[in-house]
Protein backbone atom coordinates (compact mmCIF):
# COMPACT_ATOMS: atom_id res chain seq x y z
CA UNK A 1 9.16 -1.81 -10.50
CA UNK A 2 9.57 -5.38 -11.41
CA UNK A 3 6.88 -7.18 -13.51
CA UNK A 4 4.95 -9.68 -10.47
CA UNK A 5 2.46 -10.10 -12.81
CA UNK A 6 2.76 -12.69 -16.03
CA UNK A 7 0.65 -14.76 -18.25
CA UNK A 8 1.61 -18.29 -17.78
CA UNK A 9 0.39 -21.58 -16.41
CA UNK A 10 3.33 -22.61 -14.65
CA UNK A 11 5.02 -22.02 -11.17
CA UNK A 12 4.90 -23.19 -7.70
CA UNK A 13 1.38 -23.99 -6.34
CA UNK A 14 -0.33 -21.60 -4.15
CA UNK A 15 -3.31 -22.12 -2.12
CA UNK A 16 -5.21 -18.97 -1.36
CA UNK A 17 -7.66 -20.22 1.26
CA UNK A 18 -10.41 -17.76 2.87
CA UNK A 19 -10.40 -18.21 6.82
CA UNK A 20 -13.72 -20.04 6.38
CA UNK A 21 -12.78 -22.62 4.59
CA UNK A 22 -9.02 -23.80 6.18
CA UNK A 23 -10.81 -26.21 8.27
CA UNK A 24 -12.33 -28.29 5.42
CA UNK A 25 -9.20 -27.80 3.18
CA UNK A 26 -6.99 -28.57 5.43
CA UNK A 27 -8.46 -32.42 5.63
CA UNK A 28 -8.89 -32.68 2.42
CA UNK A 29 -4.63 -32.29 2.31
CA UNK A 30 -2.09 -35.49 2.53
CA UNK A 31 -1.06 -36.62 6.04
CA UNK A 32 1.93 -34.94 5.49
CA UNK A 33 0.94 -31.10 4.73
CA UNK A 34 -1.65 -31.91 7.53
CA UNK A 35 1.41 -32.62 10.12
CA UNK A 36 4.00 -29.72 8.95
CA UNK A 37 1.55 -27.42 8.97
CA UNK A 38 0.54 -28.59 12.71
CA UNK A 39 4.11 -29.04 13.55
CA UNK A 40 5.12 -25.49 12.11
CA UNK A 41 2.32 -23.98 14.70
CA UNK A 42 0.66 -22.58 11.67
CA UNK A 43 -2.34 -20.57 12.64
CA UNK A 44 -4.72 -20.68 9.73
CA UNK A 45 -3.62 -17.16 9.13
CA UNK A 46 -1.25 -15.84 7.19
CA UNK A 47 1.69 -17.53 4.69
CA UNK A 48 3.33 -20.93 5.36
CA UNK A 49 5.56 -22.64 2.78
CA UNK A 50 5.26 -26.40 2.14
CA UNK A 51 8.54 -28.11 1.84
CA UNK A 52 9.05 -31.48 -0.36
CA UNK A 53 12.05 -33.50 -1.36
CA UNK A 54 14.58 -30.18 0.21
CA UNK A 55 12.37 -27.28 -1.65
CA UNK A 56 9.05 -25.14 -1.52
CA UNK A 57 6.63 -27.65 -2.60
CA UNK A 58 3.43 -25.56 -2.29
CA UNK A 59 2.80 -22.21 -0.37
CA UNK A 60 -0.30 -21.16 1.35
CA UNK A 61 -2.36 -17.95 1.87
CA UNK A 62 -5.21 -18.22 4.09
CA UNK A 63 -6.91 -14.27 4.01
CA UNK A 64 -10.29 -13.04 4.99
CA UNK A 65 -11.79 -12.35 1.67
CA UNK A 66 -9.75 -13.61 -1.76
CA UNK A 67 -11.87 -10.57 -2.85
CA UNK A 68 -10.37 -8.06 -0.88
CA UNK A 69 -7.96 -6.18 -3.31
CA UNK A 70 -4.95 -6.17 -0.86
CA UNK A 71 -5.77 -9.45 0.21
CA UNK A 72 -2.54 -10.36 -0.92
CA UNK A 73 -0.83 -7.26 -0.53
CA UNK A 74 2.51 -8.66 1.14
CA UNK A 75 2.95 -12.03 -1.15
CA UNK A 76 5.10 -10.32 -3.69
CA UNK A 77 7.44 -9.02 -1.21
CA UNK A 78 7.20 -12.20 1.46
CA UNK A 79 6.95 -15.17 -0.90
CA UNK A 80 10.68 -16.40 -2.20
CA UNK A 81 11.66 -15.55 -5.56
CA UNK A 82 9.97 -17.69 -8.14
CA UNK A 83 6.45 -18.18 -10.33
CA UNK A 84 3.35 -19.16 -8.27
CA UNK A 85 0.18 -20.39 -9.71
CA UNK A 86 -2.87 -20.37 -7.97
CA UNK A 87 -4.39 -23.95 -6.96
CA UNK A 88 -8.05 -22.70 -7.20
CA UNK A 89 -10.81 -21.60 -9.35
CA UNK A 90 -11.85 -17.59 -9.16
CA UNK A 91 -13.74 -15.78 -11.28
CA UNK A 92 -12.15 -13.37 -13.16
CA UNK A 93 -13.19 -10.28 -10.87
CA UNK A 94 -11.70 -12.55 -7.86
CA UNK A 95 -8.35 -12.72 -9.99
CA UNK A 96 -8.50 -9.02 -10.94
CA UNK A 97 -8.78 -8.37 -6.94
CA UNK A 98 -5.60 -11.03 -6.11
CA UNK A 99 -4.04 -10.03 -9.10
CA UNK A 100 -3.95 -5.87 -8.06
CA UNK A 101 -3.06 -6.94 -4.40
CA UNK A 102 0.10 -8.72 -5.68
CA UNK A 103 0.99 -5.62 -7.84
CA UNK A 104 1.00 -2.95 -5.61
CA UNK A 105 2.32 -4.61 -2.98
CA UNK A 106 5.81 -5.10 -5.36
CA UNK A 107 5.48 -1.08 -5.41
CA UNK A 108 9.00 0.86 -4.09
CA UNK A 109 9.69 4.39 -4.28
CA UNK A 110 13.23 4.13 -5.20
CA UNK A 111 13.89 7.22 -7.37
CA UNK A 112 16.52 8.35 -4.71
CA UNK A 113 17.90 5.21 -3.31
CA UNK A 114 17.92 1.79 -4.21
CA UNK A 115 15.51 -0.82 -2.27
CA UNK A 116 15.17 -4.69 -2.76
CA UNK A 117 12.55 -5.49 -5.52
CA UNK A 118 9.94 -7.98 -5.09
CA UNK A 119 10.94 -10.97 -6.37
CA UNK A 120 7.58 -13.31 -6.48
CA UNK A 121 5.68 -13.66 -9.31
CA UNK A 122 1.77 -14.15 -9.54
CA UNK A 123 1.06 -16.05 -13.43
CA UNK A 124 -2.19 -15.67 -14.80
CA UNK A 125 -4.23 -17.52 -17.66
CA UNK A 126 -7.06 -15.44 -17.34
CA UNK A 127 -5.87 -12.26 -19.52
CA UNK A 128 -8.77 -9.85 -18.69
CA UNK A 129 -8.10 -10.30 -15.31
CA UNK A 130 -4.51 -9.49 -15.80
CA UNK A 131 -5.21 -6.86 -18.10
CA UNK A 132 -7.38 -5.42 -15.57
CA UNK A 133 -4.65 -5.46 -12.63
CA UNK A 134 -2.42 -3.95 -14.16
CA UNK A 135 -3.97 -1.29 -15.05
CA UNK A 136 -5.11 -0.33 -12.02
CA UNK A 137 -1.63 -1.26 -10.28
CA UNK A 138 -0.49 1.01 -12.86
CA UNK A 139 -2.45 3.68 -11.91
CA UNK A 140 -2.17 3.63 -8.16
CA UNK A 141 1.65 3.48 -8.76
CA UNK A 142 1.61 6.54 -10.76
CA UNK A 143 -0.21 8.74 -8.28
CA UNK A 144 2.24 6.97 -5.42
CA UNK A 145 5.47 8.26 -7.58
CA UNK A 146 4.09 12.01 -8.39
CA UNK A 147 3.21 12.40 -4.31
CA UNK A 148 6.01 10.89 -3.21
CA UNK A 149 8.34 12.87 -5.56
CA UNK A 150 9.36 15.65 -2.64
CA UNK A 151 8.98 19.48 -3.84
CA UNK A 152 12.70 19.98 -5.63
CA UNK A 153 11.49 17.62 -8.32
CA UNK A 154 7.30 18.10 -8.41
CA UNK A 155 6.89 21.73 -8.91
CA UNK A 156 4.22 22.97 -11.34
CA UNK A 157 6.40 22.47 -13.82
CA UNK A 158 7.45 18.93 -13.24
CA UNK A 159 3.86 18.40 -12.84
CA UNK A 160 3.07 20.33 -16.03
CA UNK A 161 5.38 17.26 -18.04
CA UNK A 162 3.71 14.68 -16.37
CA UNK A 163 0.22 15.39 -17.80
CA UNK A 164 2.41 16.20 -20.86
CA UNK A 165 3.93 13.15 -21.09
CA UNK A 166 0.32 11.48 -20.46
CA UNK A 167 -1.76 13.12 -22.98
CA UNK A 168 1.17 12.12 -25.69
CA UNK A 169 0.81 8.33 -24.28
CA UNK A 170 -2.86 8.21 -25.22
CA UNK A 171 -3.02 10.94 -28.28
CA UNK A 172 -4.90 13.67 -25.72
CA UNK A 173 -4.61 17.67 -26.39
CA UNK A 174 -2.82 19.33 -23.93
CA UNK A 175 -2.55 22.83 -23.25
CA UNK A 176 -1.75 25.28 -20.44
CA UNK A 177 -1.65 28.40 -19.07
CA UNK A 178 1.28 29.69 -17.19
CA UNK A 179 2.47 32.39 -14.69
CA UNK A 180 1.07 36.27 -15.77
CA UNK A 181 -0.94 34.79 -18.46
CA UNK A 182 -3.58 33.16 -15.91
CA UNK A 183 -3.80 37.05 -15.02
CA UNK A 184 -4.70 37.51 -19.09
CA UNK A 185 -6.80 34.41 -19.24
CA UNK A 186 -8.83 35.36 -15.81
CA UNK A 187 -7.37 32.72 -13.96
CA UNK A 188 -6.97 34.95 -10.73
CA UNK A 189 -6.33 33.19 -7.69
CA UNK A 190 -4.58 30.85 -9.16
CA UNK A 191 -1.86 33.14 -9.61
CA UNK A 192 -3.03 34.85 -6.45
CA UNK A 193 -1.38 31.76 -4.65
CA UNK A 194 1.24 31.03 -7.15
CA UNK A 195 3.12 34.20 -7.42
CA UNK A 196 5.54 34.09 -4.40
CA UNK A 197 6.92 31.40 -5.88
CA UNK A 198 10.10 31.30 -8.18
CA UNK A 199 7.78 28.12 -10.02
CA UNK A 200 5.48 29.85 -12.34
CA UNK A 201 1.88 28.65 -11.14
CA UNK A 202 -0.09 27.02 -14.08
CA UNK A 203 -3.26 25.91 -14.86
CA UNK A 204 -2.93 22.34 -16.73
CA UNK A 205 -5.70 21.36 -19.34
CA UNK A 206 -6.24 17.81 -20.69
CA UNK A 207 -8.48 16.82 -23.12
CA UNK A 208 -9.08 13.02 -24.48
CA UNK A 209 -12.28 11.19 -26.26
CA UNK A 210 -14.78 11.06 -28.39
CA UNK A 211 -16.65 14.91 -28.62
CA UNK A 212 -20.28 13.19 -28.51
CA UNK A 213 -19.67 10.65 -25.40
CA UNK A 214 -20.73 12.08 -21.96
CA UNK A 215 -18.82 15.05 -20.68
CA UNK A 216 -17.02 13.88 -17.49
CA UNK A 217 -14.50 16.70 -16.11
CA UNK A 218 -11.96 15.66 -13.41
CA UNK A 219 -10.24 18.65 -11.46
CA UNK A 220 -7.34 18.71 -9.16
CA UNK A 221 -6.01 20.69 -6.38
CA UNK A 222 -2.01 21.08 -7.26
CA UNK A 223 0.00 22.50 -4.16
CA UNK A 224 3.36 21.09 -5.02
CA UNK A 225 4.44 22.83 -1.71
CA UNK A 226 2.66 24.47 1.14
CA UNK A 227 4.68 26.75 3.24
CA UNK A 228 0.89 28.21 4.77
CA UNK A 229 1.63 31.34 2.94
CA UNK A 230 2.45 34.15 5.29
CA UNK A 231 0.04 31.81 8.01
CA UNK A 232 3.39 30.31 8.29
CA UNK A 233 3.18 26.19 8.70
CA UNK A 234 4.40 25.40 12.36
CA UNK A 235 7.31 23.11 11.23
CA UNK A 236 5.77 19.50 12.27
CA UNK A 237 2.79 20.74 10.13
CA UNK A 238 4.94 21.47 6.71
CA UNK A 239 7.33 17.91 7.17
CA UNK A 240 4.64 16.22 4.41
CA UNK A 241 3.24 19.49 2.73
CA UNK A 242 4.86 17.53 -0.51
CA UNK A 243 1.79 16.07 -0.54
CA UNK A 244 -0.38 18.82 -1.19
CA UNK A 245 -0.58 17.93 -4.60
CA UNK A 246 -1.81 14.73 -3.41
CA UNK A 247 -5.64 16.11 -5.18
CA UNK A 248 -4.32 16.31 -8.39
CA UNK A 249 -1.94 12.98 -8.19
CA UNK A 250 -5.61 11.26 -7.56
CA UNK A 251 -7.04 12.85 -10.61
CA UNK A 252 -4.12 12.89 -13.05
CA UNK A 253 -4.53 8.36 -11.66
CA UNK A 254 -7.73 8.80 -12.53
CA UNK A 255 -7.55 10.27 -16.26
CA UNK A 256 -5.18 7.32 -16.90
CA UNK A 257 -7.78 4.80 -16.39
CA UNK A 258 -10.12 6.47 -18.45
CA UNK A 259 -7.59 6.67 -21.11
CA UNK A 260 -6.32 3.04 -20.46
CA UNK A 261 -9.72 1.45 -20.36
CA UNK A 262 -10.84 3.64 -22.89
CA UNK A 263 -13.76 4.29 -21.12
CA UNK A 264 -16.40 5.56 -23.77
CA UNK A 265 -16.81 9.34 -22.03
CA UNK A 266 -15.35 12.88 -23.31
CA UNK A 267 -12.85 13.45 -20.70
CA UNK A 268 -11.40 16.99 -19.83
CA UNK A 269 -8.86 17.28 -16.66
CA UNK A 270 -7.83 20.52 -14.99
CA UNK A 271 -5.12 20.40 -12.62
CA UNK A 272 -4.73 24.05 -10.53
CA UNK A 273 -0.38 23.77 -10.30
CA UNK A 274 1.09 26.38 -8.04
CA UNK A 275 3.99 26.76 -4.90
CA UNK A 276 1.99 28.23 -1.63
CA UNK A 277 5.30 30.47 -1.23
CA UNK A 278 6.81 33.50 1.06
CA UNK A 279 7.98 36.24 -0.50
CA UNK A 280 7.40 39.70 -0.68
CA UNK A 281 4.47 40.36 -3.45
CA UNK A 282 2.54 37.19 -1.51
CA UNK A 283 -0.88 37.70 -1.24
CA UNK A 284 -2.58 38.32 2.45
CA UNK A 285 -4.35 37.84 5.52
CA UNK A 286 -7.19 41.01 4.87
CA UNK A 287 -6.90 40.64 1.10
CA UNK A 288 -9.76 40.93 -0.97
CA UNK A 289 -9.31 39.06 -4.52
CA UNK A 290 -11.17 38.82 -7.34
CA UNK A 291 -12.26 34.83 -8.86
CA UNK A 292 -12.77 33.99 -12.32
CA UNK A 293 -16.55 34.12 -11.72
CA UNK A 294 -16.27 37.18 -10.58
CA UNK A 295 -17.10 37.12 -7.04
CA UNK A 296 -14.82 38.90 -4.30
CA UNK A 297 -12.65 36.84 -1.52
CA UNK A 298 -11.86 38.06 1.95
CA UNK A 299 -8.86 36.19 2.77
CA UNK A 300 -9.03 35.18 6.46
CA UNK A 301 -5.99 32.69 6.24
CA UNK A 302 -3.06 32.18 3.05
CA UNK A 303 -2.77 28.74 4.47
CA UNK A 304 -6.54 28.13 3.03
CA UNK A 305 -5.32 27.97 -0.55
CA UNK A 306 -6.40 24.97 -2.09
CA UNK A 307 -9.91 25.99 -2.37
CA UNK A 308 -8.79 29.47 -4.06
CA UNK A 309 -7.12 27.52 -6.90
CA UNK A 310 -9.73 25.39 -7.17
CA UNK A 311 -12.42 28.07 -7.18
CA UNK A 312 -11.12 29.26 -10.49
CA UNK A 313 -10.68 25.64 -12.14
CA UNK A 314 -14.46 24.30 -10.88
CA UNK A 315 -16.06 27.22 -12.34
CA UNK A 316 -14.16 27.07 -15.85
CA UNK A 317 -14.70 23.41 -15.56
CA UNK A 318 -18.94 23.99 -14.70
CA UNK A 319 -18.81 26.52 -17.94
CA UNK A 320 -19.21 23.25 -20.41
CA UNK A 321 -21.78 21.69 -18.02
CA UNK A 322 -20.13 18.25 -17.81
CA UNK A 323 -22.52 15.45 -17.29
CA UNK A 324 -20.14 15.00 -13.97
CA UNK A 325 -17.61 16.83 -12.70
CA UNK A 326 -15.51 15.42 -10.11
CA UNK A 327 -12.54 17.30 -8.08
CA UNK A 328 -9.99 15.59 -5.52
CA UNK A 329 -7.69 17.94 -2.75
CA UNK A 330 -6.03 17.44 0.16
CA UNK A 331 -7.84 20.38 1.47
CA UNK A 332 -8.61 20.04 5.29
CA UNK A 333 -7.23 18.23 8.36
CA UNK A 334 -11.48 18.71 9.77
CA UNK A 335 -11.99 16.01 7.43
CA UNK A 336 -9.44 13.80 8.82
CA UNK A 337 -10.29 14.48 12.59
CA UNK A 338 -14.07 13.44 11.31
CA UNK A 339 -13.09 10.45 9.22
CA UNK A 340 -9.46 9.57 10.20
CA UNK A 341 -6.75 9.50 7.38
CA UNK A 342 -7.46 6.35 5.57
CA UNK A 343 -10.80 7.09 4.62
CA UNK A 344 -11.71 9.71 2.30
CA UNK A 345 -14.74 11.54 2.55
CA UNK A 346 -16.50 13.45 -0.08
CA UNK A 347 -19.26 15.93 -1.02
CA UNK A 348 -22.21 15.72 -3.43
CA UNK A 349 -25.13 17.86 -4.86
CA UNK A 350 -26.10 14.52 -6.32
CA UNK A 351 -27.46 11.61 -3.69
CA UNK A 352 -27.54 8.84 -6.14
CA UNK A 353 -24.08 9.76 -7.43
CA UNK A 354 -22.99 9.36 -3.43
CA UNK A 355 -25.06 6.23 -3.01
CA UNK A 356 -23.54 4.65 -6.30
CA UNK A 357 -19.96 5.85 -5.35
CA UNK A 358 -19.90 3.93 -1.98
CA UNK A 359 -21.03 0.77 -3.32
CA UNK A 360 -18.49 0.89 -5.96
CA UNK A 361 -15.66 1.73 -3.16
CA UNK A 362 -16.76 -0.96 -1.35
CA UNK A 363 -16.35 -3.53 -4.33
CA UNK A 364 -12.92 -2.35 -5.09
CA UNK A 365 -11.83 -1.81 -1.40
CA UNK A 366 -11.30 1.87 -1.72
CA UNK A 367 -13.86 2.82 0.64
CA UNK A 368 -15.45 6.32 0.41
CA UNK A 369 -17.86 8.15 2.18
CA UNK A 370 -20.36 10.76 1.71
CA UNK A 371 -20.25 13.62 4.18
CA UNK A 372 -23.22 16.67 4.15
CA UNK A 373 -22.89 20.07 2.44
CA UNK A 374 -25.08 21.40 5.30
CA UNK A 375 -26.38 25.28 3.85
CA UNK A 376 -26.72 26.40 7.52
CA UNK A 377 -22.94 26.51 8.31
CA UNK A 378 -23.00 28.90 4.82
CA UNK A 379 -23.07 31.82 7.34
CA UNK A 380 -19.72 30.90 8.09
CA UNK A 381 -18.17 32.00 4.79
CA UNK A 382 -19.78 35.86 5.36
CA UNK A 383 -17.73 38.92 4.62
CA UNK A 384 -18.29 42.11 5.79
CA UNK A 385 -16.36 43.66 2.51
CA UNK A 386 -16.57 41.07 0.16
CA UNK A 387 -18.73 38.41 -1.57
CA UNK A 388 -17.29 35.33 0.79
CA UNK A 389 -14.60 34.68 3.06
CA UNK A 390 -11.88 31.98 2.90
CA UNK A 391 -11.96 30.74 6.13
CA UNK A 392 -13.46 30.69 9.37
CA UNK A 393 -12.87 29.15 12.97
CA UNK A 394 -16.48 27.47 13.07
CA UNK A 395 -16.53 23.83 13.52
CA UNK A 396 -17.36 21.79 10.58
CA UNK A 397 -14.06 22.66 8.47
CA UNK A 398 -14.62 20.13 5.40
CA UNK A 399 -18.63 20.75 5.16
CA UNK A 400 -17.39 25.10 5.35
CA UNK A 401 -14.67 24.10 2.79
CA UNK A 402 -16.80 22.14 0.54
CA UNK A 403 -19.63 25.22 0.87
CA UNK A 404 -17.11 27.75 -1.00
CA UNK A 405 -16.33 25.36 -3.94
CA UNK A 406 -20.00 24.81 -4.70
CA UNK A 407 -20.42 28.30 -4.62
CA UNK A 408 -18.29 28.18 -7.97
CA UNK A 409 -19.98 25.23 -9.18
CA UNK A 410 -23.43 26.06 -9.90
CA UNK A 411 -26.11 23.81 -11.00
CA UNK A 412 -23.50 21.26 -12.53
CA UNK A 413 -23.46 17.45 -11.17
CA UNK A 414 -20.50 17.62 -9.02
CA UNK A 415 -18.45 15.51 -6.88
CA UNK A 416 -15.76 17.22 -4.24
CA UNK A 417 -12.81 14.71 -2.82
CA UNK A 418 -11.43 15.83 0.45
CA UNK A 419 -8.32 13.03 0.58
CA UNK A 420 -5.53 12.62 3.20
CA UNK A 421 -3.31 11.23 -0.08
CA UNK A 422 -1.06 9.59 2.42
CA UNK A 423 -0.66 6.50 4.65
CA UNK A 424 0.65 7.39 7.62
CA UNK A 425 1.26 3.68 8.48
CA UNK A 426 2.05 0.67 6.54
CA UNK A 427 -0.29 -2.18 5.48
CA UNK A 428 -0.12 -4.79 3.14
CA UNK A 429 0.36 -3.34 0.06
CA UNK A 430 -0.02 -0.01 1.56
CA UNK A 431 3.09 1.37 2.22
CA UNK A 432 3.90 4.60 4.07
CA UNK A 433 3.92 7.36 1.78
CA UNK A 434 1.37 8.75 -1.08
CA UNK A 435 -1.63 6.68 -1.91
CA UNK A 436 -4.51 6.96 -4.24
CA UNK A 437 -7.44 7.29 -2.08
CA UNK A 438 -11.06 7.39 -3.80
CA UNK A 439 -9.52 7.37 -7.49
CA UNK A 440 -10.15 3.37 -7.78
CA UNK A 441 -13.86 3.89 -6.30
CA UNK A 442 -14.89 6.94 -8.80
CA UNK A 443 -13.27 4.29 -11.97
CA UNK A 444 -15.39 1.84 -10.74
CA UNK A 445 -18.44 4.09 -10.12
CA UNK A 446 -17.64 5.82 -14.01
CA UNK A 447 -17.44 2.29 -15.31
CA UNK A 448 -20.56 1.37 -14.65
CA UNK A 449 -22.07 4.19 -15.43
CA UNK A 450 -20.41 4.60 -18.74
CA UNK A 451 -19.99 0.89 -19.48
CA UNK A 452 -19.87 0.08 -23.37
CA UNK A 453 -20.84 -3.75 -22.44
């Protein structure tokens, strides 16, 4: 991706008006702007370029909210090629929130073919606020590129380099366990779910920071590919089952902003990596598998598999009793039917963690919101043979879902993502395709929290 943001001071003027305000701007303007802009049918929405002696002389924005982050999510890609400095005064958190909408709207997905780059350029004097954006463009664009990444190139072992690759950027320990070996180190349904697969599944462990900060634990649900198991996909249900991995993408995104911002907290990410396969030593509908904790699963349905690999990494995860341990999946389409797909829902044993969370979502426009881990619909996850059951058909999917992780989490502060990862339609500076979805909300929330100011 080309660099759309600079420091400078120099570059065509841009006006980035709120919807509020046009009115009064607009007569403050020459006669001139005041007439093309009138003459041009120019809304008071939208872009419009000011022309002077036979180029742009000025371009206007009028959004909103400037602090909406994708305020200004299409000018990178809509704006002709060139530098553009803004004509008003913003705080620096107002800049960071023009300056990320900018960024990730120059974001293409072009490992495979070759798209037009962005080509407008946002200059900034205000280096925190650039500093900021970019790393949280940066972020975003990384979880975008490891869900969008189809299957033949993001298996657990492509994922496995990835966190690699990270911990060496940032001088983390990295370490993993792979294929039988997660049998050895009583990682069992893990490789329970893994082991049709020609990918050996692993279980990816990062560690970063200072040992006597705050213990914050991030876990990830890593289903490079979900076939359903032998509760085959329908076909129209496996097109984006790339994006299983989607949990993990979010929390790998996440880990780099701790790193990046060097956020003063002793950070340990676990990232569950496996291929939901067919083959003939699969595991089964009727099954009965043993966790790490040591409690039994019934399994009512192979294509509930992301909360069997996470079972095992919450509960090794819970063993150092992180101060907060947070977990993102793409684990249930209940959660979508209840919330839609742009809007991520999550789960808490800890109300002013969920209070806190949703206030920081909704001042970095990653919205998030807190949905009930109701102990009636427990009854649900009865066995008749063993200690809990996968699945069932009762209503209330995500709340039944979240139910059997906390059952592996104990009395540690925990936080449970259940994330669509995707945008199934385009806005600006969301494109179609894999998105981070909560990871910019629990930053902000952690930031706070852990602030060193």
């Amino acid at each position: 991706m080309s660099a759309v943001l600079v420091s400078a001071s120099e570059g065509t003027p841009l006006h980035l008006i709120e919807k509020s305000s046009y009115a009064s701007w607009l007569e403050a303007q020459p006669e001139t702007t005041q007439q093309w802009l009138i003459q041009s049918a120019y809304r008071g929405s939208g872009v419009s370029l000011i022309p002077g002696n036979g180029s742009v002389a000025a371009a206007l924005c009028v959004v909103e909210s400037v602090n909406d982050f994708f305020a200004c999510g299409q000018l990178a890609s809509t704006l002709p090629a060139g530098q553009y400095v803004l004509q008003q005064d913003f705080t620096t958190d107002t800049l960071t929130a023009i300056a990320f909408g900018w960024g990730v709207g120059a974001y293409r997905f072009d490992r495979y073919t070759t798209k037009p780059e962005a080509k407008a350029v946002l200059v900034l004097t205000d280096e925190v606020a650039l500093g900021q954006a970019e790393k949280l463009v940066e972020g975003t664009c990384r979880v975008r590129d490891l869900i969008n990444t189809p299957a033949s190139d993001m298996m657990p072992q492509h994922m496995s380099a990835a966190v690699k690759s990270m911990a060496d950027e940032f001088g983390a320990h990295f370490s993993e366990v792979v294929g039988d070996d997660l049998l050895t180190e009583n990682y069992p349904m893990i490789h329970a779910v893994g082991r049709a697969s020609v990918h050996p599944p692993r279980l990816l462990d990062l560690r970063w920071g200072d040992e006597s900060h705050p213990k914050v634990t991030l876990v990830g649900k890593g289903i490079c590919f979900d076939s359903g198991g032998l509760n085959l996909k329908p076909g129209d249900n496996m097109r984006l089952m790339k994006k299983d991995m989607g949990g993990a993408a979010n929390a790998i995104g996440l880990a780099y902003l701790i790193m990046a911002n060097k956020l003063p907290v002793r950070l340990r990410l676990l990232v569950a990596a496996a291929e939901n396969a067919v083959s003939g030593n699969a595991f089964r509908p009727g099954d009965v598998l043993p966790t790490r904790k040591g409690l039994t699963v019934e399994i009512d349905n192979t294509d509930a598999e992301g909360r069997l690999v996470l079972c095992d990494a919450l509960f090794e995860g819970a063993s150092e009793s992180p101060e907060l341990m947070i977990d993102f999946a793409t684990l249930t389409g209940a959660c979508r039917v209840a919330l839609g797909t742009d809007l991520p829902g999550f789960f808490t044993n800890q109300k002013p963690v969920a209070l806190g969370l949703m206030e920081a979502g909704d001042q970095i426009s990653d919205p998030v919101w807190n949905m009930p881990l109701y102990r009636l619909y427990k009854e649900a996850l009865s066995s008749d043979i063993a200690d809990l059951v996968n699945s069932s058909n009762a209503p209330g999917g995500a709340i039944t879902a979240a139910l059997y992780l906390e059952a592996f989490v104990g009395d540690c502060p925990w936080v449970h993502f259940d994330i669509m990862a995707w945008n199934r339609r385009a806005f600006p500076g969301k494109p179609v395709g894999g998105e981070a979805m909560g990871m910019r909300a629990v930053f902000q929330y952690l930031s706070g929290r852990y602030s060193t100011n």
